[in-house]
N, C-alpha and C. Protein backbone atom coordinates (compact mmCIF):
# COMPACT_ATOMS: atom_id res chain seq x y z
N UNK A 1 -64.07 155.85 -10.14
CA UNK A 1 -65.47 156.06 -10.39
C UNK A 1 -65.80 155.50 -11.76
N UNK A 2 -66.89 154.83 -11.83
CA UNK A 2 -67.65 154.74 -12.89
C UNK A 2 -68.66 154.93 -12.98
N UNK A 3 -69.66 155.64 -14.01
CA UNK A 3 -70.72 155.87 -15.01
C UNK A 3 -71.09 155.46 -15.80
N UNK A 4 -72.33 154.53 -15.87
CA UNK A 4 -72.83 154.13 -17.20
C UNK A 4 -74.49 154.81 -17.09
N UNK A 5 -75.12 154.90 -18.29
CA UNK A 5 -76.60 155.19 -18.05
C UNK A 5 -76.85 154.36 -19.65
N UNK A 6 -77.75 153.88 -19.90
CA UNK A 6 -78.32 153.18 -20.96
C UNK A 6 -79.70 153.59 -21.26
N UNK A 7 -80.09 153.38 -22.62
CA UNK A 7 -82.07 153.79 -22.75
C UNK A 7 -82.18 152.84 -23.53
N UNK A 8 -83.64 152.49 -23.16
CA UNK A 8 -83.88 151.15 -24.20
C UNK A 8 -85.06 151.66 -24.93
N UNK A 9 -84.43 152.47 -26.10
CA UNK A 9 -85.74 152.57 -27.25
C UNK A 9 -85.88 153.94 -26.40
N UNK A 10 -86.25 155.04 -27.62
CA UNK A 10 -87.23 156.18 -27.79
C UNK A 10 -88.10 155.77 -27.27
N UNK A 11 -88.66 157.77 -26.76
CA UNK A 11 -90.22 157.91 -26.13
C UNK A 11 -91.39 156.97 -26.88
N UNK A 12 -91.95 156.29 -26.84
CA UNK A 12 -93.26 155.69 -27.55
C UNK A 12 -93.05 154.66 -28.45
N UNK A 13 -91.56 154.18 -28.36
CA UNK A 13 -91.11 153.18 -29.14
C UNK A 13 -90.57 151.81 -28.27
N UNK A 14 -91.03 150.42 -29.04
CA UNK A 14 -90.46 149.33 -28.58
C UNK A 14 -89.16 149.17 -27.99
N UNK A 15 -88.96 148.89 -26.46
CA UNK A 15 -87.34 148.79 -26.13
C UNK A 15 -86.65 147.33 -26.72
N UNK A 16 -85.35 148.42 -27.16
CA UNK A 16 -84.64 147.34 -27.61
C UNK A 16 -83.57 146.39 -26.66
N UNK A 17 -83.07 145.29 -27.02
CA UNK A 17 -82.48 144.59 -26.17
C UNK A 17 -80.67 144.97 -25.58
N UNK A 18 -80.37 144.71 -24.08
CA UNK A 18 -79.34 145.07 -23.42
C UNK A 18 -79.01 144.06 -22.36
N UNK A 19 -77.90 143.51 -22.48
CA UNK A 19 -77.35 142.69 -21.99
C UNK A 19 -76.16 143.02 -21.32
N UNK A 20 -75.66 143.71 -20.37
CA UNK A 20 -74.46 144.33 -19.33
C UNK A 20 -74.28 143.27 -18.56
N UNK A 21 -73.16 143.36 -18.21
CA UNK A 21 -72.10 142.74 -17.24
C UNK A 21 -70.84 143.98 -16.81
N UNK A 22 -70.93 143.67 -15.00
CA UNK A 22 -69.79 144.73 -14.31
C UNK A 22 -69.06 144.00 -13.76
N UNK A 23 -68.33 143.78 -13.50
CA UNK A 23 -67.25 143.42 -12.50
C UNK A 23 -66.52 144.53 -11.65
N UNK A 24 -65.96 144.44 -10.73
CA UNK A 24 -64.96 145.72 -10.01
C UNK A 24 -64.44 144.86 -8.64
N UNK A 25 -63.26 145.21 -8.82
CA UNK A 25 -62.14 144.55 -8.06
C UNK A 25 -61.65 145.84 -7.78
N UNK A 26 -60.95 145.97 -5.91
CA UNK A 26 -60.34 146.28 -5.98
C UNK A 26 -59.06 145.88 -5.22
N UNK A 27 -57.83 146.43 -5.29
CA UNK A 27 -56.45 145.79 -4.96
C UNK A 27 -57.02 144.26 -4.34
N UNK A 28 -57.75 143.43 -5.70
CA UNK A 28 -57.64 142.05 -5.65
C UNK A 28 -58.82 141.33 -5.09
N UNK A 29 -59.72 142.62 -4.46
CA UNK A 29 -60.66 141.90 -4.17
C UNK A 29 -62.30 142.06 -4.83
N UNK A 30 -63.13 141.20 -5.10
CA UNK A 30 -64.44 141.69 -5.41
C UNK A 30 -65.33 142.38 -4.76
N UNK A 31 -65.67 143.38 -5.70
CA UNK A 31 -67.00 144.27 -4.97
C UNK A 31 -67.95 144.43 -5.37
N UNK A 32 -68.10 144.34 -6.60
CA UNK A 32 -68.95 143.97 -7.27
C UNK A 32 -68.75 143.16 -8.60
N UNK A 33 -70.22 142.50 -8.51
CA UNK A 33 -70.41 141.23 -10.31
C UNK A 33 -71.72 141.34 -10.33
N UNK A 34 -72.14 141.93 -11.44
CA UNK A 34 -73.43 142.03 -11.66
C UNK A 34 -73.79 142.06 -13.18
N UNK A 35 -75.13 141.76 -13.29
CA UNK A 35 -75.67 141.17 -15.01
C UNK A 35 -76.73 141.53 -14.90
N UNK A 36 -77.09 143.04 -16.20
CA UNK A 36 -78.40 142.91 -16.60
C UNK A 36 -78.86 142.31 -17.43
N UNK A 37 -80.33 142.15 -18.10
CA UNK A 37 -80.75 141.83 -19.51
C UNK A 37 -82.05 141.79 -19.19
N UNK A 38 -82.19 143.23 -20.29
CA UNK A 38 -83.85 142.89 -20.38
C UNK A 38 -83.58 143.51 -21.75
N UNK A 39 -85.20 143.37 -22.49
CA UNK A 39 -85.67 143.68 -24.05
C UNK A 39 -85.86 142.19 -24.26
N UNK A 40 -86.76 142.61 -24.89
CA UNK A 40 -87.24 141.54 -25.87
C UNK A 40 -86.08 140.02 -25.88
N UNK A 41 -86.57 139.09 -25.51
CA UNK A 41 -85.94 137.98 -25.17
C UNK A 41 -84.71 137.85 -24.38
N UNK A 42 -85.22 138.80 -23.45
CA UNK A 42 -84.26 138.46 -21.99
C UNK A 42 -85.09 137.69 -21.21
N UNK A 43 -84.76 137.44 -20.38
CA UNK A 43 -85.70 136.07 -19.27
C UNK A 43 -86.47 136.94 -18.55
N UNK A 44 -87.79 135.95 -18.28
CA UNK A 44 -88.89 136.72 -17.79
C UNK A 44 -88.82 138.03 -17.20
N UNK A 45 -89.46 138.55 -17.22
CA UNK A 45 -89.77 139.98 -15.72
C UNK A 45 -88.86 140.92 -15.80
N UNK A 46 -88.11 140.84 -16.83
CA UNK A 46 -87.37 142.04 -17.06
C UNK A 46 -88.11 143.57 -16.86
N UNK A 47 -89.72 143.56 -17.47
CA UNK A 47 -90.34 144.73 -17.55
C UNK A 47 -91.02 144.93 -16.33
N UNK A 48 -91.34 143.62 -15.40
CA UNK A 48 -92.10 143.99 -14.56
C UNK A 48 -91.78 145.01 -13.22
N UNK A 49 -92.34 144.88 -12.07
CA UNK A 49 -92.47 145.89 -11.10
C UNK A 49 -91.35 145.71 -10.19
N UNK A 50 -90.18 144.53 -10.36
CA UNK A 50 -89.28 144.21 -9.58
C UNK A 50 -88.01 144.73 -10.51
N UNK A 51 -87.86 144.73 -11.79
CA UNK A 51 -86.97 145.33 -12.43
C UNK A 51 -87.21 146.76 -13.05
N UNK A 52 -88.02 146.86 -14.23
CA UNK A 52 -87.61 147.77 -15.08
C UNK A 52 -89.20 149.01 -14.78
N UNK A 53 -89.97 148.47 -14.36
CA UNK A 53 -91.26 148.87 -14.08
C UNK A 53 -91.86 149.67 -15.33
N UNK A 54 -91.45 149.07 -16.44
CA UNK A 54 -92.22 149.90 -17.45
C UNK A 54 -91.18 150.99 -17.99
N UNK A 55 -90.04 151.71 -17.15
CA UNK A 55 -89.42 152.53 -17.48
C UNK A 55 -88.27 152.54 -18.79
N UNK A 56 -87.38 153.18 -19.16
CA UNK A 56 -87.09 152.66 -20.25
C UNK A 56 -85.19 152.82 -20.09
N UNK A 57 -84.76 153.96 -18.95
CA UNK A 57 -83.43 154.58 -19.01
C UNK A 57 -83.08 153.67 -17.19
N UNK A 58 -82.30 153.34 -17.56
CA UNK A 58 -81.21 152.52 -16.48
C UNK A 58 -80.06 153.15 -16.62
N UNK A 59 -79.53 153.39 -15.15
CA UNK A 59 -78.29 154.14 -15.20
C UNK A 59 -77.19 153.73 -13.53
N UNK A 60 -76.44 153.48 -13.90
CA UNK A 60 -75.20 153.31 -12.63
C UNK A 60 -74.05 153.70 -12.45
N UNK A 61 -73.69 154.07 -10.81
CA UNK A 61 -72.52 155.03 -10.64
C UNK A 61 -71.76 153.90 -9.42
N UNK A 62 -70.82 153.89 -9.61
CA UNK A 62 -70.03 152.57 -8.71
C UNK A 62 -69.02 153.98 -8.14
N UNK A 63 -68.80 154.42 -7.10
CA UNK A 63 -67.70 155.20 -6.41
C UNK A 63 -67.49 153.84 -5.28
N UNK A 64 -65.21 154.56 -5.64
CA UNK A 64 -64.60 153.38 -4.76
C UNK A 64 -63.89 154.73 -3.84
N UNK A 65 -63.80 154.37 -3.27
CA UNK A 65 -63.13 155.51 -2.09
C UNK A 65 -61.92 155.19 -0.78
N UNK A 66 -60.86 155.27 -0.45
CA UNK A 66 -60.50 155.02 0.23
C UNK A 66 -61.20 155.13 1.94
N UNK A 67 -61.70 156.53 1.70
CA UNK A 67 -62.42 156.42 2.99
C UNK A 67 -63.60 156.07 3.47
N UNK A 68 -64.04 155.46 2.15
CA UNK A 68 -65.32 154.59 2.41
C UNK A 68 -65.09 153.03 3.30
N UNK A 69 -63.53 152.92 3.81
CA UNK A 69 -63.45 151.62 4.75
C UNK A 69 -63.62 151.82 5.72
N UNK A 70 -63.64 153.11 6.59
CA UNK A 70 -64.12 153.64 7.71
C UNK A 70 -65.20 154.39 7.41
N UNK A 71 -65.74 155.07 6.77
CA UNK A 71 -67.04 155.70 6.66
C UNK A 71 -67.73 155.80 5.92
N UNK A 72 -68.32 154.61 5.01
CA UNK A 72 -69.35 154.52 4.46
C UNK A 72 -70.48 154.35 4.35
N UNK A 73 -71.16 155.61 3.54
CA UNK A 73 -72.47 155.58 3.47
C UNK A 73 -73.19 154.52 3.60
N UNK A 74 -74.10 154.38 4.28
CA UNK A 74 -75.66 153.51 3.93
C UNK A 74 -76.38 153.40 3.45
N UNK A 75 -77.01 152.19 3.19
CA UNK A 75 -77.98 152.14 1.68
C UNK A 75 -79.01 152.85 2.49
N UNK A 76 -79.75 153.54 0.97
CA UNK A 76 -80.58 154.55 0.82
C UNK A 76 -81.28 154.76 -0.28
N UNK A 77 -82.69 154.54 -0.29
CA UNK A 77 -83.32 155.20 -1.55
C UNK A 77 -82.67 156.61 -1.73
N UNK A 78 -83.05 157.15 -3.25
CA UNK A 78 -82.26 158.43 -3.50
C UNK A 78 -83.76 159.18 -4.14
N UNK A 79 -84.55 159.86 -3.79
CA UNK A 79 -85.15 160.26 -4.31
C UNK A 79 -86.11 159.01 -4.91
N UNK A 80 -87.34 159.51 -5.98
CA UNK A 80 -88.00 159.00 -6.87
C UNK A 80 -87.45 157.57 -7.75
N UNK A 81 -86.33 157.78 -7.94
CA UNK A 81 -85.60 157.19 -9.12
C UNK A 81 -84.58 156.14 -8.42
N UNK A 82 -83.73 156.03 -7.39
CA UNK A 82 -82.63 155.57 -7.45
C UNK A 82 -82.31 154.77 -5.80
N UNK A 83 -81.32 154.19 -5.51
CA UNK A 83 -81.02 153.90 -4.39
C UNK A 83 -79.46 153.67 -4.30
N UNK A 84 -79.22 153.77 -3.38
CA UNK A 84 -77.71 154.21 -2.53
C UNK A 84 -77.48 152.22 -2.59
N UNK A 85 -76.29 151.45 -2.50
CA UNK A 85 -75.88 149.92 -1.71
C UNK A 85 -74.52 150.33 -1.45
N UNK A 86 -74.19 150.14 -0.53
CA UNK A 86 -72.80 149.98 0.32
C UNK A 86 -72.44 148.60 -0.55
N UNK A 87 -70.76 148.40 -1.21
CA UNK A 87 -70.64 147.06 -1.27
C UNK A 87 -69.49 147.17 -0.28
N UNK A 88 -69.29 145.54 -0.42
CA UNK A 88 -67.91 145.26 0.53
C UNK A 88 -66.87 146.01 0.05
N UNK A 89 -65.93 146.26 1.12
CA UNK A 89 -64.75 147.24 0.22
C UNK A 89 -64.99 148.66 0.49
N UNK A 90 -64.47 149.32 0.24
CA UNK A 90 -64.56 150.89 0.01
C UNK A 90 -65.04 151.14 -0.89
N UNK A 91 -66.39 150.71 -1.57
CA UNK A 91 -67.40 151.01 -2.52
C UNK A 91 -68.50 151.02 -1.95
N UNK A 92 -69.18 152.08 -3.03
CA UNK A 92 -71.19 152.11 -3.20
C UNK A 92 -71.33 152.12 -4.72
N UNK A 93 -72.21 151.60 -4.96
CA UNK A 93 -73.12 151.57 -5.78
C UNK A 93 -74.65 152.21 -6.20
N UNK A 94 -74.73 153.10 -6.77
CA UNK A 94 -76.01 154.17 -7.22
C UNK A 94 -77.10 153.13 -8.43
N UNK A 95 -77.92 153.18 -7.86
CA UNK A 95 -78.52 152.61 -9.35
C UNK A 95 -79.92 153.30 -10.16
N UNK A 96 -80.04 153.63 -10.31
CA UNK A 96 -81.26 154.31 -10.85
C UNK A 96 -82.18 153.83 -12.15
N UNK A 97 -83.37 154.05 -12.09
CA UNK A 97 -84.37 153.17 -12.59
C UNK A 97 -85.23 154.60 -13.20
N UNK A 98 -85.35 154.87 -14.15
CA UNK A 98 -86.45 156.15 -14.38
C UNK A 98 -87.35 156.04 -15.97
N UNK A 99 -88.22 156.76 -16.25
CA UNK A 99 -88.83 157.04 -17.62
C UNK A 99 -87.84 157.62 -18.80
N UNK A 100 -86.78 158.27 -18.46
CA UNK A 100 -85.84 158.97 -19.64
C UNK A 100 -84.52 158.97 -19.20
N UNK A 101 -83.86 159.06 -19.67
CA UNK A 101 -82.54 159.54 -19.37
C UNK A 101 -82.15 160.97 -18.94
N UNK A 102 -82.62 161.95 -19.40
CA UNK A 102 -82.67 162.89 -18.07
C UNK A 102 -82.62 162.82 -16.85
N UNK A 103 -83.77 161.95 -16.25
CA UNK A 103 -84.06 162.02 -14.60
C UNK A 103 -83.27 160.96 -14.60
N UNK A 104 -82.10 160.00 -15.21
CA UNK A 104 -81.52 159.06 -14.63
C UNK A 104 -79.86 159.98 -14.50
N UNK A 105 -79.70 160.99 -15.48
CA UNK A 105 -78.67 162.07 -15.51
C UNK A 105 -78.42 162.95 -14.52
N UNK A 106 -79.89 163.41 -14.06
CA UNK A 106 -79.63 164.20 -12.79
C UNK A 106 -79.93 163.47 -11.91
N UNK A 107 -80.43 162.50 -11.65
CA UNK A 107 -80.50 161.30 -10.26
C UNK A 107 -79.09 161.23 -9.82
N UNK A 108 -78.26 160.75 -10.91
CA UNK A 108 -76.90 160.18 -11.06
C UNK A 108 -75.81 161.31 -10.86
N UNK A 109 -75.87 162.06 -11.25
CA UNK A 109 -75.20 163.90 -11.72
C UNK A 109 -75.41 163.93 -9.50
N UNK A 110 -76.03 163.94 -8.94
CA UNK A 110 -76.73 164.68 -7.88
C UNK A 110 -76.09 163.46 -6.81
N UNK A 111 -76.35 162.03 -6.93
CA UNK A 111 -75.71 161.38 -6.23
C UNK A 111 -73.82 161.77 -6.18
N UNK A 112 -73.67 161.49 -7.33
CA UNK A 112 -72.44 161.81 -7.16
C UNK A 112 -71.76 163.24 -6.00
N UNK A 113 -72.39 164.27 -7.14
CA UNK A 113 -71.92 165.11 -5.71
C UNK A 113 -72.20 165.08 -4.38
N UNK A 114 -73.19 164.37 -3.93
CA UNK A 114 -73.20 163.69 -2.46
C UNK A 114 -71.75 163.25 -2.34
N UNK A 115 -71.55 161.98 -2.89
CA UNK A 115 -70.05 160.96 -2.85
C UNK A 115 -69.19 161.66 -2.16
N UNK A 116 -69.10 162.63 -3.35
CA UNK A 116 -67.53 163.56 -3.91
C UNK A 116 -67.58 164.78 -2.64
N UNK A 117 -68.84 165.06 -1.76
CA UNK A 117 -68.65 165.87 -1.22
C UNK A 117 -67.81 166.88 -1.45
């Protein structure tokens, strides 16, 4: 399992810039490669309605599971904030998009125990 959650900039303050990169392999194979960047001189549309929508806290949960090669979940919005992706492999991916880091904590906090059943 992994957890990351990030905030760009305090309540009422300019977001500052974030540039991530994930990779995840497992026994050799890819499941995920992915690249954010938004703030201030990241490439266009970082803020707009297809990425960041104004919000400021980005947060992601990658669970690898053995028994996710026979029974894995389906993508799924998660509430307000977030959505479920099946990757190849015995992985999912959580991603969540919100106003604070709170609601990206318990978006994330709440998916998980779904996972972990």
């Amino acid at each position: 399992m992994l957890r990351e959650e990030q905030v760009l900039g305090r309540t009422g303050e300019a977001s500052g810039r974030l540039t991530s990169r994930l990779t995840v392999r497992h026994a050799g194979t890819l499941l995920l490669d992915q690249e954010l960047s938004c703030g201030p001189g990241a490439p266009g549309g970082w803020d707009g309605p297809a990425v960041l929508a104004g919000h400021r806290a980005v947060g992601q949960l990658v669970v690898v599971r053995p028994e996710f090669e026979q029974d894995k979940p389906r993508a799924a919005p998660l509430g307000e904030w977030a959505a479920l992706t099946p990757l190849a492999g015995p992985g999912v991916l959580v991603t969540a998009v919100a106003p604070d880091a709170l609601r990206v904590r318990r978006t994330l906090d709440a998916a998980l125990r779904d996972l972990l059943g």
